[in-house]
Structures are given as C-alpha cells and as structure tokens.
Protein backbone atom coordinates (compact mmCIF):
# COMPACT_ATOMS: atom_id res chain seq x y z
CA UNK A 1 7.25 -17.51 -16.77
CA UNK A 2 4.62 -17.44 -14.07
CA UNK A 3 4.08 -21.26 -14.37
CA UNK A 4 7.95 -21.41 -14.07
CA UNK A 5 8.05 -19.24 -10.62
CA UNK A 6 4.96 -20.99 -9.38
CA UNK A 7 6.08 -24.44 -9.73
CA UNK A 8 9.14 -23.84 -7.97
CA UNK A 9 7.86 -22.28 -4.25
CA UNK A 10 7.28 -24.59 -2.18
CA UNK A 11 4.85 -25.70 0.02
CA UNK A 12 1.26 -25.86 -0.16
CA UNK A 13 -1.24 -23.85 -2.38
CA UNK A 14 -1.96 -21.40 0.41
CA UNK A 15 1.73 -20.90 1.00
CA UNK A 16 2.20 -20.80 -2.44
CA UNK A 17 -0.02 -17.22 -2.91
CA UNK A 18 1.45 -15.69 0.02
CA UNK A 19 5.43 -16.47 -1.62
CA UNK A 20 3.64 -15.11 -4.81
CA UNK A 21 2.12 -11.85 -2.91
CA UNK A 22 5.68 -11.77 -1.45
CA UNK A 23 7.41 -11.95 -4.89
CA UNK A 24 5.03 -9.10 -6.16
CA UNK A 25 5.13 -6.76 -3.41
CA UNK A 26 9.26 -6.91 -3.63
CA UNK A 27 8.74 -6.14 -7.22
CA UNK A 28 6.93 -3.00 -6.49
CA UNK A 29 8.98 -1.98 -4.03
CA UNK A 30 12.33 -2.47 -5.78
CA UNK A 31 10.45 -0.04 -8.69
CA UNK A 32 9.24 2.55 -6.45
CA UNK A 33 12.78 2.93 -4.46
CA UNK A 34 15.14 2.20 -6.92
CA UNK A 35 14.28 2.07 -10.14
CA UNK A 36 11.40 5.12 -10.86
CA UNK A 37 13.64 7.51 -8.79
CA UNK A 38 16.66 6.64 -11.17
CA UNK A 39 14.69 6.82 -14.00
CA UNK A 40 12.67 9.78 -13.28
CA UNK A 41 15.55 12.69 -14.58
CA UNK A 42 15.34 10.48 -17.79
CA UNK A 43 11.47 11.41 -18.30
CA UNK A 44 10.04 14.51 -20.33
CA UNK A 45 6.93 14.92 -18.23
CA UNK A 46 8.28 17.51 -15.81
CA UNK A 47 9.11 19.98 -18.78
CA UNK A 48 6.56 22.21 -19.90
CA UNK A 49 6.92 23.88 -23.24
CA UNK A 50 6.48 27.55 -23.56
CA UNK A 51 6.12 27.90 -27.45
C-alpha cells in the first residue's frame, strides 16, 4: 500500500517525503479530532470498578 501511495505523488524524491509527511500528519489529525473523540464513550478505560 505504501509503494502504491508513493508511486503516485508526484514530483521529485524530496517533494515526494514532504507529500508523504503531509499524508501522515492529516492522518493524525483526522484521528485526534474526529475519530478518538467519537470513539472515546465507546472505551472501558474511564470506568473504575468498585468490587
């Protein structure tokens, strides 16, 4: 899959690792503002047990 995105940016190899660092840092991004927060009701770690 990696090969896949990589052969398809274009430009130059330089160019190429800063589309990449782009890619990645969107990735993150989308997780930490959409995704965790929509997903984090969904998670036990919040309760403590008692018994």
């Amino acid at each position: 899959m990696y090969v896949w995105i990589w052969r398809r940016l274009p430009g130059p190899t330089a160019l190429r690792v800063l589309q990449a660092l782009g890619l990645f840092l969107a990735v993150v991004a989308l997780l930490f503002f959409v995704v965790f927060p929509w997903l984090e009701p969904y998670l036990p770690f919040d309760r403590m047990s008692t018994g």
